[in-house]
C-alpha atoms as a PDB file:
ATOM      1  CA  UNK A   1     111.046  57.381-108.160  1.00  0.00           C
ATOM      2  CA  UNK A   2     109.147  60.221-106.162  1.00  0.00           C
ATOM      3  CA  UNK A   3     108.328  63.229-107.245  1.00  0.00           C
ATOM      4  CA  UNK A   4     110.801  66.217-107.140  1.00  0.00           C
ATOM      5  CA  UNK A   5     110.321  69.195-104.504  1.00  0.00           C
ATOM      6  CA  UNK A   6     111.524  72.283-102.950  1.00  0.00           C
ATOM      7  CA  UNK A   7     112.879  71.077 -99.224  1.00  0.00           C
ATOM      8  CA  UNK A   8     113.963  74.038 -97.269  1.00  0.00           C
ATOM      9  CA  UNK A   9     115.823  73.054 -93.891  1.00  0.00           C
ATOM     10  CA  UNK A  10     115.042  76.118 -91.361  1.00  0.00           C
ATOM     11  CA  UNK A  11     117.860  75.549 -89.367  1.00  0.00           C
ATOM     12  CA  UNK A  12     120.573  76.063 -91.954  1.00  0.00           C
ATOM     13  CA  UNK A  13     118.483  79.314 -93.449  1.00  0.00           C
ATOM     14  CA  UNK A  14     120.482  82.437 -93.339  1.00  0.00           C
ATOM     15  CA  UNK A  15     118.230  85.357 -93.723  1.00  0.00           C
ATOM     16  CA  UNK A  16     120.179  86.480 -96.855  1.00  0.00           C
ATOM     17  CA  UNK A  17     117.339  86.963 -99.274  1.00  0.00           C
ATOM     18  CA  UNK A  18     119.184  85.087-102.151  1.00  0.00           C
ATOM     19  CA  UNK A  19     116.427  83.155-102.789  1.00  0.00           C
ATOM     20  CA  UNK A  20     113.993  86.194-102.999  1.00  0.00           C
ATOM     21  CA  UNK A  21     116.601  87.969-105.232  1.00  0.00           C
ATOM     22  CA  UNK A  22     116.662  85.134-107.593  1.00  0.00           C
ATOM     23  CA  UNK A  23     113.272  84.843-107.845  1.00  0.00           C
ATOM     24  CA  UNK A  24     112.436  88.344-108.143  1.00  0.00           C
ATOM     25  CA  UNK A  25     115.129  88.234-110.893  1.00  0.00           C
ATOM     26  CA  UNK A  26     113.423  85.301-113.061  1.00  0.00           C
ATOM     27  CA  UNK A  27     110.061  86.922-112.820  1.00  0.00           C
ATOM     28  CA  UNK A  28     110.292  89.916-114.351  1.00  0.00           C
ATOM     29  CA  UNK A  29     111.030  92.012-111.123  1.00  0.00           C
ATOM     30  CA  UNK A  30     108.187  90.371-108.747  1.00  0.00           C
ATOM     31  CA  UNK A  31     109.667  87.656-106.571  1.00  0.00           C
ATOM     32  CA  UNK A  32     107.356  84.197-105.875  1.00  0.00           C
ATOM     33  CA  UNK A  33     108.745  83.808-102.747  1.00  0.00           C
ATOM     34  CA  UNK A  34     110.285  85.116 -99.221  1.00  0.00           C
ATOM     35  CA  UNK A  35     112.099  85.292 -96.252  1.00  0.00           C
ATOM     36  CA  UNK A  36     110.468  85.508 -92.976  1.00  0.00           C
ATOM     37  CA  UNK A  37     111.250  85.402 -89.275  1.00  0.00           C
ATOM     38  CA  UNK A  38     109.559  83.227 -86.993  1.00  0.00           C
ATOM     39  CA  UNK A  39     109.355  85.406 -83.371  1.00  0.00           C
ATOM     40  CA  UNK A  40     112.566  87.149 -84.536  1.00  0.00           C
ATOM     41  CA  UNK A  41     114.704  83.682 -84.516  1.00  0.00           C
ATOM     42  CA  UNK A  42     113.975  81.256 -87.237  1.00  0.00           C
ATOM     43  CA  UNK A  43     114.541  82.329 -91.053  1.00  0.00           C
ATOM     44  CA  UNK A  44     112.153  80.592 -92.831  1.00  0.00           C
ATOM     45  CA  UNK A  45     112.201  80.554 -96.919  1.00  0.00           C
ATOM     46  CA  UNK A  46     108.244  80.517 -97.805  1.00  0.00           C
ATOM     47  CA  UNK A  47     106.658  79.782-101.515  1.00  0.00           C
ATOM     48  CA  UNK A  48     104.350  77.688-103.064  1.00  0.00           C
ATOM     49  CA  UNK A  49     104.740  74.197-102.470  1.00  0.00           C
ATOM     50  CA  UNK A  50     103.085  72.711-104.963  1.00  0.00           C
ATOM     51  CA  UNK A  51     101.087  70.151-102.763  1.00  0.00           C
ATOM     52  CA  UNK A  52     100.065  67.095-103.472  1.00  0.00           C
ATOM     53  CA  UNK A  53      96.406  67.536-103.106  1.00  0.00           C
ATOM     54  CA  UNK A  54      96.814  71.118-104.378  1.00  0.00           C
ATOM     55  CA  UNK A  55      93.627  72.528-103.025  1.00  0.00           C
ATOM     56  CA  UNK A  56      93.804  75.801-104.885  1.00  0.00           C
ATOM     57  CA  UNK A  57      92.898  73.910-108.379  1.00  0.00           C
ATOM     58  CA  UNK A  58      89.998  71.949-106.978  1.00  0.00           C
ATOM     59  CA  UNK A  59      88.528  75.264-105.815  1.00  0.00           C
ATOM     60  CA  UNK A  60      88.986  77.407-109.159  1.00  0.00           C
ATOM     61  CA  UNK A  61      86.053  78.097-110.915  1.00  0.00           C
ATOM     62  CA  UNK A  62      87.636  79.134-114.053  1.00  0.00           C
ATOM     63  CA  UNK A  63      90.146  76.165-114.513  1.00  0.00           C
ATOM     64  CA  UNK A  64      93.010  78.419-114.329  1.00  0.00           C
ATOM     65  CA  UNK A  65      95.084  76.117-112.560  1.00  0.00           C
ATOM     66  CA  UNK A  66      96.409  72.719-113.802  1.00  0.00           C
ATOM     67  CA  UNK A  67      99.311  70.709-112.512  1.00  0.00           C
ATOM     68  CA  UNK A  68     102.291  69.795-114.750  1.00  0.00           C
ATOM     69  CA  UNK A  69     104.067  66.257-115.899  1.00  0.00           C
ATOM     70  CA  UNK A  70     107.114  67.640-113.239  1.00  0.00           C
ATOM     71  CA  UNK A  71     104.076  68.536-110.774  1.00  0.00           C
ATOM     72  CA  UNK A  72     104.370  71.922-110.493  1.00  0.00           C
ATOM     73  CA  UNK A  73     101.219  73.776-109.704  1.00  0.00           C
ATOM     74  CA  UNK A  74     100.684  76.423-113.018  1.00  0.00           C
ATOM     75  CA  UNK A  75      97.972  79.171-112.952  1.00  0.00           C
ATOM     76  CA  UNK A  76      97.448  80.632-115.930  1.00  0.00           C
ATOM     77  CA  UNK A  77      96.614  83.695-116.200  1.00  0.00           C
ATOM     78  CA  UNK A  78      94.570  84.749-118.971  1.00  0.00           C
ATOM     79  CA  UNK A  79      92.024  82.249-117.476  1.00  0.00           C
ATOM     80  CA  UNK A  80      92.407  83.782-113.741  1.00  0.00           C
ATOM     81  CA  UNK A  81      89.363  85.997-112.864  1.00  0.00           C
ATOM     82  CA  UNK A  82      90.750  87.166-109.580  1.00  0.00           C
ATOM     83  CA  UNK A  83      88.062  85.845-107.264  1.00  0.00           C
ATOM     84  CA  UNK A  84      90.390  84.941-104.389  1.00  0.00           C
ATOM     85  CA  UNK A  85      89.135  81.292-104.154  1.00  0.00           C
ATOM     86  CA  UNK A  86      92.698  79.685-104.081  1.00  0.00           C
ATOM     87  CA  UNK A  87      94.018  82.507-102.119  1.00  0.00           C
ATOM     88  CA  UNK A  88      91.774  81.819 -99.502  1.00  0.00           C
ATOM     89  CA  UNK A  89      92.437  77.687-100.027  1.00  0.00           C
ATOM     90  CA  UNK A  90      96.567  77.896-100.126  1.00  0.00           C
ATOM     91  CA  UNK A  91      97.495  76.516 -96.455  1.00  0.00           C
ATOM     92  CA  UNK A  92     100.867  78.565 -97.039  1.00  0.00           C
ATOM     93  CA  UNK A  93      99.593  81.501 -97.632  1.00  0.00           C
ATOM     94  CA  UNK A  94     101.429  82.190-100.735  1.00  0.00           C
ATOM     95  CA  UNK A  95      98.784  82.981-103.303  1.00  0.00           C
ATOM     96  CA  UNK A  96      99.315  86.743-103.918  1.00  0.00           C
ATOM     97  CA  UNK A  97      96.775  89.129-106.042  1.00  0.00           C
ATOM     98  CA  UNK A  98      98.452  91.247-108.611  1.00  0.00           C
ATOM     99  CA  UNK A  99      96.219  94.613-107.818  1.00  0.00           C
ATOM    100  CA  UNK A 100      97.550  95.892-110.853  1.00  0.00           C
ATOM    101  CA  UNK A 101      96.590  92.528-112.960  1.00  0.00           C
ATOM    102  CA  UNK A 102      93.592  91.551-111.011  1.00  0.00           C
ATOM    103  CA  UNK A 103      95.173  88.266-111.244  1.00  0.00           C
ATOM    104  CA  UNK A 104      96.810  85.493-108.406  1.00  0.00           C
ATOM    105  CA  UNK A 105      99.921  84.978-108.879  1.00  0.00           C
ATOM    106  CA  UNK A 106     102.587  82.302-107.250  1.00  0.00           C
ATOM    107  CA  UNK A 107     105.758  80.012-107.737  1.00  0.00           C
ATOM    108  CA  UNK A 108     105.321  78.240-110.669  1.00  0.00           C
ATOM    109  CA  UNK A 109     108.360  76.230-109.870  1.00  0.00           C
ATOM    110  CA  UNK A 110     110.712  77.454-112.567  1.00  0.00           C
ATOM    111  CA  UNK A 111     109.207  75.015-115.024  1.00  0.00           C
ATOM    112  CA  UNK A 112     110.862  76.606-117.879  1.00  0.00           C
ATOM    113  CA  UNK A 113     114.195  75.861-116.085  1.00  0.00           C
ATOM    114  CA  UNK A 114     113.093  72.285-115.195  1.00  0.00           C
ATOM    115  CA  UNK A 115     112.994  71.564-118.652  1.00  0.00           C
ATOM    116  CA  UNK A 116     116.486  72.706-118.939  1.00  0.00           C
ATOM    117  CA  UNK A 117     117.761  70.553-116.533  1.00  0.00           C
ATOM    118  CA  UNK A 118     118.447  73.618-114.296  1.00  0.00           C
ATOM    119  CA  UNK A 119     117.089  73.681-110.980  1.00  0.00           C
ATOM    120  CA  UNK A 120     114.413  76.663-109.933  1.00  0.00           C
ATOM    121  CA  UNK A 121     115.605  80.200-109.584  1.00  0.00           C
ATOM    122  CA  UNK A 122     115.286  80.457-105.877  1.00  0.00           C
ATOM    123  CA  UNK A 123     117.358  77.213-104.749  1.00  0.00           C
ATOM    124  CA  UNK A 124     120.583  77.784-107.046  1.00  0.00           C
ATOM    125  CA  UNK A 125     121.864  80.867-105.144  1.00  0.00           C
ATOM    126  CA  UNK A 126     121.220  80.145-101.344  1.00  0.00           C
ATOM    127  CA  UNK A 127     124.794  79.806 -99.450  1.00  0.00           C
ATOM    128  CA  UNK A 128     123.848  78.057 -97.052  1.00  0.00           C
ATOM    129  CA  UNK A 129     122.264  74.975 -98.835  1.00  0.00           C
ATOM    130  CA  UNK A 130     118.631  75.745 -96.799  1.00  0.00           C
ATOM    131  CA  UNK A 131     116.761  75.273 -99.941  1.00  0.00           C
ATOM    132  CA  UNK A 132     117.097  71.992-102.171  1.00  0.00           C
ATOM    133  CA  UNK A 133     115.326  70.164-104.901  1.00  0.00           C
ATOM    134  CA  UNK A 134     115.849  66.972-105.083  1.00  0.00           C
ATOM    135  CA  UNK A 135     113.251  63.724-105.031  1.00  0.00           C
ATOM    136  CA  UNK A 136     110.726  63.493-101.812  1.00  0.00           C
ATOM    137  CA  UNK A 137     111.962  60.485-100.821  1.00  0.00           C
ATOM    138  CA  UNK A 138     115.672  61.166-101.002  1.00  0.00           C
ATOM    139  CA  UNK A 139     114.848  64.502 -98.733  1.00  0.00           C
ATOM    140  CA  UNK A 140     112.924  62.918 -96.115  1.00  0.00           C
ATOM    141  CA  UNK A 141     115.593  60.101 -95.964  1.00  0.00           C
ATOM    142  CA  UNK A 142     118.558  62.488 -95.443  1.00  0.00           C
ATOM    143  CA  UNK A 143     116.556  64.788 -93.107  1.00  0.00           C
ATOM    144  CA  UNK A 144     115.688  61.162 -91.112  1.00  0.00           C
ATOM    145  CA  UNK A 145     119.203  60.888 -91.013  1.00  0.00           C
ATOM    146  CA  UNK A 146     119.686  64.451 -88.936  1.00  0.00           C
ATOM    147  CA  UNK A 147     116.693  63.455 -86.739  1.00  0.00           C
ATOM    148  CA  UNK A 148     118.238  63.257 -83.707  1.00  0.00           C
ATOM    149  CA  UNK A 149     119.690  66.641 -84.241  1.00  0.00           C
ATOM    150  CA  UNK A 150     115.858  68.095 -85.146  1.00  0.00           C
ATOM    151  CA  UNK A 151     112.670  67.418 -85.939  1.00  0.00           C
ATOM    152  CA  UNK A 152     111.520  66.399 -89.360  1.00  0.00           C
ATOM    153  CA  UNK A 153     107.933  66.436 -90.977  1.00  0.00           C
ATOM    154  CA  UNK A 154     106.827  65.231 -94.048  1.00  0.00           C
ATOM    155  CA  UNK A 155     103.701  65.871 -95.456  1.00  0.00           C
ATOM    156  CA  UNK A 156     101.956  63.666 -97.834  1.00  0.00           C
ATOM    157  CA  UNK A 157     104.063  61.334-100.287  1.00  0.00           C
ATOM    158  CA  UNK A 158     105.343  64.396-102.424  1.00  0.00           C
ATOM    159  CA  UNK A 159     105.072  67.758-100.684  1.00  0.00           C
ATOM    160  CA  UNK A 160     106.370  69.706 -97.712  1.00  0.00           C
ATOM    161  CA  UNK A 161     109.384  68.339 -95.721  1.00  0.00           C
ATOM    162  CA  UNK A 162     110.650  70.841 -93.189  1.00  0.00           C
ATOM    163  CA  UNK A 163     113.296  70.523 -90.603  1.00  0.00           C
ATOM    164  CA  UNK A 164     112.958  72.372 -87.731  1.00  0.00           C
ATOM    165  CA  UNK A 165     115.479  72.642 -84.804  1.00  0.00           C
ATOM    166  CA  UNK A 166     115.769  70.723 -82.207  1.00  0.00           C
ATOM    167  CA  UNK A 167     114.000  71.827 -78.556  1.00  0.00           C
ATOM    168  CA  UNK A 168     116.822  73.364 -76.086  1.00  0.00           C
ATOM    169  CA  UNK A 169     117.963  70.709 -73.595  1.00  0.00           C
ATOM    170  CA  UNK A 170     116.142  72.067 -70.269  1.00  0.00           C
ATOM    171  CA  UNK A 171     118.499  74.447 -68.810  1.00  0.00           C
ATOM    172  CA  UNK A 172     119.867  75.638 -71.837  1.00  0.00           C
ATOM    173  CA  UNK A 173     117.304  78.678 -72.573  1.00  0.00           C
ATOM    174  CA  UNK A 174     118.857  80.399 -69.106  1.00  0.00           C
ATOM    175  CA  UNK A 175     122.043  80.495 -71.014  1.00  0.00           C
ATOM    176  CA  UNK A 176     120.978  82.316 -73.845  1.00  0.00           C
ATOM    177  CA  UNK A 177     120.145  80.861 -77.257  1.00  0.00           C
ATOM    178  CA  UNK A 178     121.917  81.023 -80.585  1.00  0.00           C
ATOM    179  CA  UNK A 179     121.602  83.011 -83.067  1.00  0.00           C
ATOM    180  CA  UNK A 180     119.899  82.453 -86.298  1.00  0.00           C
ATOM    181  CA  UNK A 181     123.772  82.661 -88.019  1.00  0.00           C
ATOM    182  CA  UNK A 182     125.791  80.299 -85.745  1.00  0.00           C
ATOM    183  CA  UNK A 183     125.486  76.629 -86.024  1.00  0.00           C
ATOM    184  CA  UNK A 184     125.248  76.360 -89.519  1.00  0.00           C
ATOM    185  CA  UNK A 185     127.447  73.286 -90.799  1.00  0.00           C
END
């Protein structure tokens, strides 16, 4: 059995914001992730994705940041001392300082969910089934599946798995291209 992630398939995102509403919702008004667009085109859902070699806890000096049993990536914060280490570290980007706090904060995943069987915050909503947790190797499998319809990388043996869309057929780009809303099964 591999480890569960977050798998978020970029070409069936929807730019709704569900997933930022959600997560803004669980967290006390501050969401852990977001929506952006990729040269005005691709939606792409962005958080923490909890990575297998996590390079933000070998670089805290304070031991602020531990992994879990469902390997989520915690910080906690009453042991944070805001130096921006893991901020710098996070090849996502999605290590935020609290300016108020003085504190990082990301996704933690939702653990208190996980342990209710209940998947995190940000996945449950989205309409158009771009975000999923489910087990890394199921994921890569079923994107493997779609691979002649797009391009699939996997990072690692628990981790990132994106799917990206297919390159036009030459000729196609003179004909316009799609929208980020049509195509969507």
């Amino acid at each position: 059995m591999s480890a569960k992630v977050i798998y978020a398939d970029l070409t069936r995102c929807i730019y709704c914001h569900a997933c930022e509403v959600s997560s803004e919702r669980e967290h006390a008004g501050i969401s852990r992730m977001y929506v952006t667009l990729i040269e005005d085109q691709l939606a792409s859902p962005v958080n923490c994705r909890h990575c297998e070699d996590h390079p933000c806890l070998e670089v805290c000096p304070t031991d602020a940041i531990e992994t879990t049993e469902n390997d989520a990536v915690l910080i906690h914060w009453m042991k944070c001392v805001g130096c921006h280490r893991c901020e710098i570290v996070c090849p996502f980007g999605v290590i935020e300082l609290d300016a108020f706090e003085k504190i990082v904060k990301k996704c933690d995943l939702c653990v208190h969910r996980l342990e209710e069987d209940l998947q995190p915050a940000c996945v449950a909503p989205c309409p158009s089934r771009a975000l999923r947790y489910d087990e890394f190797d199921t994921i890569v499998e079923d994107a493997r599946a779609k691979s002649g319809l797009s391009f699939v990388t996997a990072v690692g043996d628990r981790g990132t798995v994106l799917t990206l869309p297919a390159a036009e057929p030459a000729g196609a780009a003179a004909a316009g291209s799609a929208s980020i809303h049509e195509g969507k099964e």
